[in-house]
PDB file of N, CA and C in Angstrom:
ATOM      1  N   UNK A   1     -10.800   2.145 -10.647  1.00  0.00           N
ATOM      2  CA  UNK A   1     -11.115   1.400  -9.456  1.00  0.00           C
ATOM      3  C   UNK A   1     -10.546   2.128  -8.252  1.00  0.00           C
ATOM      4  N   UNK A   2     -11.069   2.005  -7.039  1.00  0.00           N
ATOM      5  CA  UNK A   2     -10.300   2.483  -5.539  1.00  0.00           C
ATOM      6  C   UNK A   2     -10.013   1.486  -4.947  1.00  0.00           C
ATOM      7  N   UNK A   3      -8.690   1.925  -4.855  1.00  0.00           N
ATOM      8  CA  UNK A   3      -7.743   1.114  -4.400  1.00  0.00           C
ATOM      9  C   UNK A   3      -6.980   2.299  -2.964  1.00  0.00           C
ATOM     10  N   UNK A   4      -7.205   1.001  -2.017  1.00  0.00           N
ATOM     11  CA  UNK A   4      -6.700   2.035  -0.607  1.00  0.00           C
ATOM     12  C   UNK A   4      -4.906   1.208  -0.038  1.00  0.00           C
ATOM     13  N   UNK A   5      -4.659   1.881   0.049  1.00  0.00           N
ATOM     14  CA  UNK A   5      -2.930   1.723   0.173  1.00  0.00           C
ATOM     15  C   UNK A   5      -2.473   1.952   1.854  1.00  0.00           C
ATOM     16  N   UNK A   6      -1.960   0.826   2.471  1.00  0.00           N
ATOM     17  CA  UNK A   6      -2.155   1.088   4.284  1.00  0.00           C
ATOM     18  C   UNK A   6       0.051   0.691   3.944  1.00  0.00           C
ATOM     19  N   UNK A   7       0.510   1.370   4.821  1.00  0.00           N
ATOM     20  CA  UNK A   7       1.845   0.897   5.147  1.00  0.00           C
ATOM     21  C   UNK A   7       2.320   0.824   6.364  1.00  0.00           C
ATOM     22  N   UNK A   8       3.456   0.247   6.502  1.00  0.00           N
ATOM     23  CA  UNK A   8       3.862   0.901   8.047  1.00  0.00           C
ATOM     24  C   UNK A   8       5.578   0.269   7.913  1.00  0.00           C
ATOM     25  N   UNK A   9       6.194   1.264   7.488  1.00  0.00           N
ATOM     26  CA  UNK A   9       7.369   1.161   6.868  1.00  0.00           C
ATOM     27  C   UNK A   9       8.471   1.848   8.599  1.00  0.00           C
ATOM     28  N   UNK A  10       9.591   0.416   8.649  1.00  0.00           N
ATOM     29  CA  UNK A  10      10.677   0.047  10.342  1.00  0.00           C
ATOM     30  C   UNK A  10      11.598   1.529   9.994  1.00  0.00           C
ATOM     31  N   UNK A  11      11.119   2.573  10.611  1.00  0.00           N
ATOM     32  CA  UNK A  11      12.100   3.488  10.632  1.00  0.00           C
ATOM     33  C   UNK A  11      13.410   3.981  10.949  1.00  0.00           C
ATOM     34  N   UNK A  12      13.488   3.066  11.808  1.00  0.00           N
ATOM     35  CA  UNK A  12      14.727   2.726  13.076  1.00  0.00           C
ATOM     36  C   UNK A  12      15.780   3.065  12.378  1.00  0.00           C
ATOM     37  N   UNK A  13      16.398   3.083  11.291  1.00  0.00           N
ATOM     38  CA  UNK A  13      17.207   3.267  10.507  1.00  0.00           C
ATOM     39  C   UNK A  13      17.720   4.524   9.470  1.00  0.00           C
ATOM     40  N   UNK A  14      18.535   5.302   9.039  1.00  0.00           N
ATOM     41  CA  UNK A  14      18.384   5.701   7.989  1.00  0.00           C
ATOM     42  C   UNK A  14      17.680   5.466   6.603  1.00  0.00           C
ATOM     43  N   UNK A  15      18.150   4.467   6.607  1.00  0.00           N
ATOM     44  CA  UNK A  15      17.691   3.373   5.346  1.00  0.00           C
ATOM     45  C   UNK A  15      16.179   3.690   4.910  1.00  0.00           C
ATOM     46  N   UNK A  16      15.081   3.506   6.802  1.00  0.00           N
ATOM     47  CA  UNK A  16      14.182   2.988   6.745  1.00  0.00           C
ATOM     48  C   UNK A  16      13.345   4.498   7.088  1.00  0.00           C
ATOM     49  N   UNK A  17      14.126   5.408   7.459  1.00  0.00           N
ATOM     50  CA  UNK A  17      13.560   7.000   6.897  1.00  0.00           C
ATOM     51  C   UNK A  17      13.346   7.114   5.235  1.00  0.00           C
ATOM     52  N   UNK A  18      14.376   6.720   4.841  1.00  0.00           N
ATOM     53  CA  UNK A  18      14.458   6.954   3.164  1.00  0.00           C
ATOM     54  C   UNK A  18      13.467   6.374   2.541  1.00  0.00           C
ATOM     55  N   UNK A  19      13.433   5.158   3.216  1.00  0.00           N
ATOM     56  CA  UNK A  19      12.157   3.723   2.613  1.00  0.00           C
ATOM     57  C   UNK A  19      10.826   4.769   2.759  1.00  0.00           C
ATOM     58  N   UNK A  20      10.711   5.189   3.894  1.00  0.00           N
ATOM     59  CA  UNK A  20       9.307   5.753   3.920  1.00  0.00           C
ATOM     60  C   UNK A  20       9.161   6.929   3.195  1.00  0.00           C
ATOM     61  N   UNK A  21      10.089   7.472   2.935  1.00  0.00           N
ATOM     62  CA  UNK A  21       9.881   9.095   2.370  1.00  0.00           C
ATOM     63  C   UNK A  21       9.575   8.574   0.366  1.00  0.00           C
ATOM     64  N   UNK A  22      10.428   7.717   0.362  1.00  0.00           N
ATOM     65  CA  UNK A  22      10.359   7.122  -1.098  1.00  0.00           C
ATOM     66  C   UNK A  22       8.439   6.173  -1.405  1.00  0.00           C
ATOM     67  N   UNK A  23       8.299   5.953  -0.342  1.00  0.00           N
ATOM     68  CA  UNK A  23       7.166   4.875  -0.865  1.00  0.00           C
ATOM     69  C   UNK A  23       5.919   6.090  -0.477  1.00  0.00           C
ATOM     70  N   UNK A  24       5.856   7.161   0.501  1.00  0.00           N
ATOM     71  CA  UNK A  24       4.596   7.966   0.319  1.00  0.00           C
ATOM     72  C   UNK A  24       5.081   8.802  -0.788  1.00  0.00           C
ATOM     73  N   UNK A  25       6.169   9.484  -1.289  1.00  0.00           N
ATOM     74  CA  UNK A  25       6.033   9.651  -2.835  1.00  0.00           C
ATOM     75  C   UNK A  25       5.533   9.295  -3.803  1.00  0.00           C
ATOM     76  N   UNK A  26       5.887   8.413  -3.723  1.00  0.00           N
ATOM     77  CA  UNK A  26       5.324   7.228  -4.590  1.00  0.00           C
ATOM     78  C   UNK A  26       3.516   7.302  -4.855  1.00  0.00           C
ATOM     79  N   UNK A  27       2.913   7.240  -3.776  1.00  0.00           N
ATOM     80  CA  UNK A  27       1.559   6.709  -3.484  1.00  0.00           C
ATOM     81  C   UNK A  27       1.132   8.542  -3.548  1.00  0.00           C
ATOM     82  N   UNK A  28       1.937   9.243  -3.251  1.00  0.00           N
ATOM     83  CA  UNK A  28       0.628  10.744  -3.487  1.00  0.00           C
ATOM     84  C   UNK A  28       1.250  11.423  -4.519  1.00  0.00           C
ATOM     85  N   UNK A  29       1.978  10.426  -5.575  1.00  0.00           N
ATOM     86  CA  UNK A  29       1.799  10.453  -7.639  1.00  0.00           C
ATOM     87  C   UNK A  29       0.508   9.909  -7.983  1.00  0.00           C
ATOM     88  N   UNK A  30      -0.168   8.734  -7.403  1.00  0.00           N
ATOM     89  CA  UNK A  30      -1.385   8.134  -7.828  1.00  0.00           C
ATOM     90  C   UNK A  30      -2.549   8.402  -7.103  1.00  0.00           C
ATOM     91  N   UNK A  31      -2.411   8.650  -5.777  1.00  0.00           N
ATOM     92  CA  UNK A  31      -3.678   9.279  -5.139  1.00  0.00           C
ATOM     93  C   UNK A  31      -3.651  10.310  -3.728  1.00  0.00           C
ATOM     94  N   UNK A  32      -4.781  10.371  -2.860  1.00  0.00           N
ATOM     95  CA  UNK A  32      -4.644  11.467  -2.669  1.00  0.00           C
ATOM     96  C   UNK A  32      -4.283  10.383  -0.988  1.00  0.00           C
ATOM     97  N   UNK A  33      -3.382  11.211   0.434  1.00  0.00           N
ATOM     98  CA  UNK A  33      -3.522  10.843   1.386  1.00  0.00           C
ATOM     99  C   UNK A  33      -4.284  11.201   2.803  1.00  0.00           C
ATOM    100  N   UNK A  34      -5.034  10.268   3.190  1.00  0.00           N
ATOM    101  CA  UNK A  34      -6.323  10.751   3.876  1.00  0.00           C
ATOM    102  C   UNK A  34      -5.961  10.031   5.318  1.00  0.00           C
ATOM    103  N   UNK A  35      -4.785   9.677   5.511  1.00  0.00           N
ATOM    104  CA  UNK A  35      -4.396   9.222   7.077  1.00  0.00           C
ATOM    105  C   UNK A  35      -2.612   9.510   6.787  1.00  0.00           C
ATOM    106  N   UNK A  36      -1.618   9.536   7.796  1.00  0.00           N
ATOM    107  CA  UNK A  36      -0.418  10.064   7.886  1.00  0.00           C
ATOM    108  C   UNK A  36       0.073   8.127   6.608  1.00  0.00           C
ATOM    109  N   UNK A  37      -0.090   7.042   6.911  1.00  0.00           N
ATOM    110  CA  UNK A  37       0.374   5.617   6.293  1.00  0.00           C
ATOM    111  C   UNK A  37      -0.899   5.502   5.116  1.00  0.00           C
ATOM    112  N   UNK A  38      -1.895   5.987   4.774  1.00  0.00           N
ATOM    113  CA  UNK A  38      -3.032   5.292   3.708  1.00  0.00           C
ATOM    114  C   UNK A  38      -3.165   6.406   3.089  1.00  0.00           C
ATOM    115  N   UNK A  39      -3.414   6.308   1.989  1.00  0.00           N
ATOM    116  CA  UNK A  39      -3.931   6.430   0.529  1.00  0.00           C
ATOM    117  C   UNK A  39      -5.407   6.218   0.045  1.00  0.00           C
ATOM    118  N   UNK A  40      -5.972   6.931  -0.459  1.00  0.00           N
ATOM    119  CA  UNK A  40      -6.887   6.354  -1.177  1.00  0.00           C
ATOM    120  C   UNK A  40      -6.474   6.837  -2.563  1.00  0.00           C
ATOM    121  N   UNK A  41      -6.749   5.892  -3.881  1.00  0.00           N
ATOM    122  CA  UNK A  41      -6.247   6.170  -4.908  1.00  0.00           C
ATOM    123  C   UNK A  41      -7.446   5.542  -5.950  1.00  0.00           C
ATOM    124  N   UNK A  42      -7.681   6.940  -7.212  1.00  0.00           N
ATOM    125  CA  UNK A  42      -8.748   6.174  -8.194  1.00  0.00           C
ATOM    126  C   UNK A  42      -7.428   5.397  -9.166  1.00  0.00           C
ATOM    127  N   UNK A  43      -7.569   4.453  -9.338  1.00  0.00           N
ATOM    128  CA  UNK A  43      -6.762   4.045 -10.666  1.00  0.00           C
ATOM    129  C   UNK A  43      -7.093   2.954 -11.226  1.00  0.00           C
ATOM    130  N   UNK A  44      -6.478   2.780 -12.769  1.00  0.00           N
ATOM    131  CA  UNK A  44      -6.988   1.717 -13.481  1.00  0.00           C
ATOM    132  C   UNK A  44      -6.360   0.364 -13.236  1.00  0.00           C
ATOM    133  N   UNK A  45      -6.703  -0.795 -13.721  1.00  0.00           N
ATOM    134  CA  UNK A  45      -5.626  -1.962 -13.205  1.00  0.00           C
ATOM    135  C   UNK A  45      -4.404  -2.023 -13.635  1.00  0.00           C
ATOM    136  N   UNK A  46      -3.807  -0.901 -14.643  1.00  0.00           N
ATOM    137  CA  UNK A  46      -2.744  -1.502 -15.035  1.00  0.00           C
ATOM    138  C   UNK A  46      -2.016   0.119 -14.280  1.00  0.00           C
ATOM    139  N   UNK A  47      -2.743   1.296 -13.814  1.00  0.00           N
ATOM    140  CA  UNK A  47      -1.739   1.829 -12.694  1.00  0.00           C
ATOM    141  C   UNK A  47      -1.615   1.166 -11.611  1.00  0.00           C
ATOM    142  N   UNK A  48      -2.732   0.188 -11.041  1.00  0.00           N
ATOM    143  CA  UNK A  48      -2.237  -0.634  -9.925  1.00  0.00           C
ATOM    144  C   UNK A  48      -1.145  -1.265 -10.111  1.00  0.00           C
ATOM    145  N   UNK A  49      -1.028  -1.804 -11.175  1.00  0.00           N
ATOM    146  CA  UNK A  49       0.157  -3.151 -11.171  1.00  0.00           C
ATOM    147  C   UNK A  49       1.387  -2.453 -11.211  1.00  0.00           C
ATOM    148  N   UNK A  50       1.503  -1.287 -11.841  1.00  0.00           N
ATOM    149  CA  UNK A  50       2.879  -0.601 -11.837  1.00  0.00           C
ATOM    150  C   UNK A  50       2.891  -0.097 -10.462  1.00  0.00           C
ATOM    151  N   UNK A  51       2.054   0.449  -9.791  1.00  0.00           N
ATOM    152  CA  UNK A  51       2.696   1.427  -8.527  1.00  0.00           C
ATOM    153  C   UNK A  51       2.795  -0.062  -7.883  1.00  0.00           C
ATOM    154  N   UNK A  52       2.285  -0.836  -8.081  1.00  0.00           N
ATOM    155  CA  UNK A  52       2.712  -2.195  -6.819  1.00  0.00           C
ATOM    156  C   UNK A  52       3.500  -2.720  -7.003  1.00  0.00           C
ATOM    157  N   UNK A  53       4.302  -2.833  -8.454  1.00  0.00           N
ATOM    158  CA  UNK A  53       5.593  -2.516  -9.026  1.00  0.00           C
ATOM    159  C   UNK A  53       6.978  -1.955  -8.260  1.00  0.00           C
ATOM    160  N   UNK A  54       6.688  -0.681  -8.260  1.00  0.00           N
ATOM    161  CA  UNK A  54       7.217   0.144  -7.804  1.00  0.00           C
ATOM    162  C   UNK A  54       7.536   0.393  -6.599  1.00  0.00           C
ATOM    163  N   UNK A  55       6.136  -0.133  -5.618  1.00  0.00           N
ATOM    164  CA  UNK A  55       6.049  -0.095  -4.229  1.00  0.00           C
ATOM    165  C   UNK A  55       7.147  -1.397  -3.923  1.00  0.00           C
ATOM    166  N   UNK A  56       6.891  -2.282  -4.652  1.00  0.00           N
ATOM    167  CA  UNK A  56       7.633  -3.860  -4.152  1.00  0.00           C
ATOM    168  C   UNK A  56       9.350  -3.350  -4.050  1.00  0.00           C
ATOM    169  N   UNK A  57       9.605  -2.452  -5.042  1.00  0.00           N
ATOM    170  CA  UNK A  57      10.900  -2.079  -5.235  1.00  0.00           C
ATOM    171  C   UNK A  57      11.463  -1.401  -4.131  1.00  0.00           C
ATOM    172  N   UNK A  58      10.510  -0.504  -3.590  1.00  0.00           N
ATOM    173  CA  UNK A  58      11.228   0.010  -2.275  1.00  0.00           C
ATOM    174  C   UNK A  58      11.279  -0.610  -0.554  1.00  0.00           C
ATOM    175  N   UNK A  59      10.041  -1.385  -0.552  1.00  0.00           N
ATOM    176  CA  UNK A  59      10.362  -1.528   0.779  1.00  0.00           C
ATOM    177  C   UNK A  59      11.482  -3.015   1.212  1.00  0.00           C
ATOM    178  N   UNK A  60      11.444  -2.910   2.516  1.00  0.00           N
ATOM    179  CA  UNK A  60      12.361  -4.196   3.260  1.00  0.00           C
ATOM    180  C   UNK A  60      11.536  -4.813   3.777  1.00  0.00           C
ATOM    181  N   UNK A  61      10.995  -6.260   2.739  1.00  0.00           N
ATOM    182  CA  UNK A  61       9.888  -7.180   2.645  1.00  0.00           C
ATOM    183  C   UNK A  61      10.139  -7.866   4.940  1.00  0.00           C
ATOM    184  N   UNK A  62      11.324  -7.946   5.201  1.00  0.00           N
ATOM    185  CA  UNK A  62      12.108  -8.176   6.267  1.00  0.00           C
ATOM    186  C   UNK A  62      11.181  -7.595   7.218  1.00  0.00           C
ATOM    187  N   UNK A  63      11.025  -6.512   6.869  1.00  0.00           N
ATOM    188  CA  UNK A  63      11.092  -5.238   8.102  1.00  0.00           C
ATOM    189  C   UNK A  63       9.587  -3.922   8.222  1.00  0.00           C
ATOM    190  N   UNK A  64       8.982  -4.310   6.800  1.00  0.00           N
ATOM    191  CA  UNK A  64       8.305  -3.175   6.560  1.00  0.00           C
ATOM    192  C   UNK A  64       6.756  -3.825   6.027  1.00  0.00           C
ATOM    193  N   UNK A  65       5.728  -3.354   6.251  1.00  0.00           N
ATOM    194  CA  UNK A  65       4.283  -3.740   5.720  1.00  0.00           C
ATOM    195  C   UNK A  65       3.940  -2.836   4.765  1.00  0.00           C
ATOM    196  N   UNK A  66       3.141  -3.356   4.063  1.00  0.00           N
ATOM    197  CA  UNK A  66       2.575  -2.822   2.288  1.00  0.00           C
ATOM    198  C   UNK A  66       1.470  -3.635   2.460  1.00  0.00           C
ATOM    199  N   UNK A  67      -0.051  -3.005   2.553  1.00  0.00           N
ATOM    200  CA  UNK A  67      -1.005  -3.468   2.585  1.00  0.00           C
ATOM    201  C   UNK A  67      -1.866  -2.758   0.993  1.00  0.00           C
ATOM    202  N   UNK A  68      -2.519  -3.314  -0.058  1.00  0.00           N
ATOM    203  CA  UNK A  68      -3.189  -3.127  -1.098  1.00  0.00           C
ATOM    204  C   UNK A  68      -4.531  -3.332  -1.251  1.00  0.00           C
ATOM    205  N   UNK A  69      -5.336  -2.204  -0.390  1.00  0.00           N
ATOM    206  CA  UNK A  69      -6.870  -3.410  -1.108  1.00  0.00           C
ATOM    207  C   UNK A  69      -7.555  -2.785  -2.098  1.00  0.00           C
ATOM    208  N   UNK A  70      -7.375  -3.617  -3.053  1.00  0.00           N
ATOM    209  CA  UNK A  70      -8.206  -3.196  -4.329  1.00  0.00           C
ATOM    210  C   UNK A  70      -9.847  -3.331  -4.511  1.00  0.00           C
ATOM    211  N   UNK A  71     -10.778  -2.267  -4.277  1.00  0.00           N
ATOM    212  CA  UNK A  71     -11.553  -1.938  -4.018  1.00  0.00           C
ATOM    213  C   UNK A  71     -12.166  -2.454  -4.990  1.00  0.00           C
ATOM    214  N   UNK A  72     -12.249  -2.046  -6.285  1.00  0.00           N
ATOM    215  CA  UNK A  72     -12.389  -2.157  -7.735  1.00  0.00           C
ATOM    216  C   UNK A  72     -14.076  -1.677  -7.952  1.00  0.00           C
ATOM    217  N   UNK A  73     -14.216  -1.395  -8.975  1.00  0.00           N
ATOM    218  CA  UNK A  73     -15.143  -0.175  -9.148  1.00  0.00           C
ATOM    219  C   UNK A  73     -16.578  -0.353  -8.599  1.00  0.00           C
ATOM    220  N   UNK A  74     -17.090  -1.361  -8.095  1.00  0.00           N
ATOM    221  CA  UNK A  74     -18.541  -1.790  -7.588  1.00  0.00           C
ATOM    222  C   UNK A  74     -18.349  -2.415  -5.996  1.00  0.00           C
ATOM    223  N   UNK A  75     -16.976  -2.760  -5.413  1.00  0.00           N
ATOM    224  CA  UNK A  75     -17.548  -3.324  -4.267  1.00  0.00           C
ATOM    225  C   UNK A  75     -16.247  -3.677  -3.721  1.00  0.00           C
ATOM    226  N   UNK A  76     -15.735  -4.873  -2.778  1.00  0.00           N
ATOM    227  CA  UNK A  76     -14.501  -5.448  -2.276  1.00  0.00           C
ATOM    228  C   UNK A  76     -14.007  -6.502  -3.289  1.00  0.00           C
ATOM    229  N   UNK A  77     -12.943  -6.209  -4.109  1.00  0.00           N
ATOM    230  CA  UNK A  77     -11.721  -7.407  -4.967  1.00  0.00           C
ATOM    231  C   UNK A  77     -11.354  -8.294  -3.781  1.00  0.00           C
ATOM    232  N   UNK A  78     -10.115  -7.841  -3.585  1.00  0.00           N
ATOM    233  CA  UNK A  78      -9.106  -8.954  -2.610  1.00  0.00           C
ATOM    234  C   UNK A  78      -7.867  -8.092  -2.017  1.00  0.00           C
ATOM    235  N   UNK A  79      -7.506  -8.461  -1.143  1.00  0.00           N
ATOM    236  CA  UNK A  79      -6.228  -7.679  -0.613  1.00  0.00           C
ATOM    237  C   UNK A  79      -5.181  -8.332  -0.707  1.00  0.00           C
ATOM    238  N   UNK A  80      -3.697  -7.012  -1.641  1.00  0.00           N
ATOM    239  CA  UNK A  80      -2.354  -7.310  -1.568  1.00  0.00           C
ATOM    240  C   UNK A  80      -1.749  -7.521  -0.171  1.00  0.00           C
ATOM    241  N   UNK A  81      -0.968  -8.321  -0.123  1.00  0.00           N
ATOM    242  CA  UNK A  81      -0.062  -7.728   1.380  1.00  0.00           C
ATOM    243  C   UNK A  81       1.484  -8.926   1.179  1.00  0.00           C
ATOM    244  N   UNK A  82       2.114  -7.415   1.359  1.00  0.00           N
ATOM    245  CA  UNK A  82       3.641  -7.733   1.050  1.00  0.00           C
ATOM    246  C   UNK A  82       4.213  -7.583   2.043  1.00  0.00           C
ATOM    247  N   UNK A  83       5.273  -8.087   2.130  1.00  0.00           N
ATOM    248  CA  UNK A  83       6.541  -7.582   3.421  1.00  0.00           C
ATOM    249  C   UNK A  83       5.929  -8.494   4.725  1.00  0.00           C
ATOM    250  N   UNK A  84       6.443  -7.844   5.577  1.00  0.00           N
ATOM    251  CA  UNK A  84       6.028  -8.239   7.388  1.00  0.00           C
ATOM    252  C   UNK A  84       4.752  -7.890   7.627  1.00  0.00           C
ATOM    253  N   UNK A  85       3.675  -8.067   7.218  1.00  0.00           N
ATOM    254  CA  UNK A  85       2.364  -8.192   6.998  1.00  0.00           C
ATOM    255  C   UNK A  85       1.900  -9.022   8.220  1.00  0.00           C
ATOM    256  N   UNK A  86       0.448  -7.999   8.853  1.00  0.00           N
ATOM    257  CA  UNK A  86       0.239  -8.501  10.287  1.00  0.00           C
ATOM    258  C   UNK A  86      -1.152 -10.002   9.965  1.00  0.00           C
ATOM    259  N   UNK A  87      -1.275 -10.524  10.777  1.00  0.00           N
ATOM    260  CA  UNK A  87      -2.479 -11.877  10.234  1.00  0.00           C
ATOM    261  C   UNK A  87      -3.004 -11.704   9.227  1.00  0.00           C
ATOM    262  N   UNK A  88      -3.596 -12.238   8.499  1.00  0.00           N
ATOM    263  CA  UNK A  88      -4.878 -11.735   7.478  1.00  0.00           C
ATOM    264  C   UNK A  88      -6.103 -12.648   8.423  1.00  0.00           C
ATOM    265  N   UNK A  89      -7.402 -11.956   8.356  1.00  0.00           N
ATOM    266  CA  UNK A  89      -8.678 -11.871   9.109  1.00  0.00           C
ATOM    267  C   UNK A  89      -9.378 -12.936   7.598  1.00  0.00           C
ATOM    268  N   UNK A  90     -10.284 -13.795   8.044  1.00  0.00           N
ATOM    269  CA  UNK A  90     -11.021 -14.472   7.398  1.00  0.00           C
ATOM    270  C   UNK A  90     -12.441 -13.954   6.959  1.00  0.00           C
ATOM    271  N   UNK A  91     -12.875 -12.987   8.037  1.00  0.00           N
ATOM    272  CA  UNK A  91     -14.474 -12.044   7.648  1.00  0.00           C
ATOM    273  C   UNK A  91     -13.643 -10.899   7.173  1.00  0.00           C
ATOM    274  N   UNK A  92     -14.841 -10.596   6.359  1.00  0.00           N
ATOM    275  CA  UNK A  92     -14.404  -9.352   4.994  1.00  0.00           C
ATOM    276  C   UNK A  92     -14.599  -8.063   6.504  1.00  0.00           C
ATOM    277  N   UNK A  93     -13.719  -7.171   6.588  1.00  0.00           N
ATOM    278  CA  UNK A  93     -13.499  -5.983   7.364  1.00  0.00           C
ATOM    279  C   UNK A  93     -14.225  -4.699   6.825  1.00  0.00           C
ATOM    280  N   UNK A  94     -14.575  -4.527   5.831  1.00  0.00           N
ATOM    281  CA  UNK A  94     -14.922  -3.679   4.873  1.00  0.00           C
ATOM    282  C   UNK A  94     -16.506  -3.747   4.705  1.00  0.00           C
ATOM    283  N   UNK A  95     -17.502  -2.940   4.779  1.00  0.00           N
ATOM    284  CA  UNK A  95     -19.071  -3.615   4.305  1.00  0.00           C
ATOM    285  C   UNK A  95     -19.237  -1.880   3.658  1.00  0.00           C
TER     286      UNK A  95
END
């Protein structure tokens, strides 16, 4: 499935340098990066659930956005969104 990966991880910090250097690691092990914060990634559902796993582990839910939309192999699933996550939109953004 494609699954596109958006972040925007509070740098202001040491901490929150590290946060970001750790979570695009993370994301260009599973796919490839096609903007400086997004991802596009082919993977199956159960590499999704681990890198979102993994992703949950690093950021500061407080301070930092983790956006997930799982594309899935024919069309639009549904979108993750963890952390300080900006509105969610009611019309599908995607056609």
């Amino acid at each position: 499935m494609l699954v596109l990966i958006a972040y925007d991880i509070n740098t202001t910090t040491a901490e929150g340098r590290f946060r970001l250097r750790t979570v695009s690691k993370l994301c260009e092990r599973y796919g490839k990066r096609v903007q400086k914060s997004l991802f596009e990634c082919s993977i199956n559902a159960a590499e999704e659930r681990l890198l979102e796993k993994e992703l949950v582990r690093q950021i500061d839910p407080a301070r930092d956005s983790l956006r997930i939309y799982l594309l899935g192999n024919h069309g639009f699933d549904k979108i993750v969104c963890l952390g300080n996550a900006s509105p969610s939109f009611t019309d599908v953004l995607i056609y």
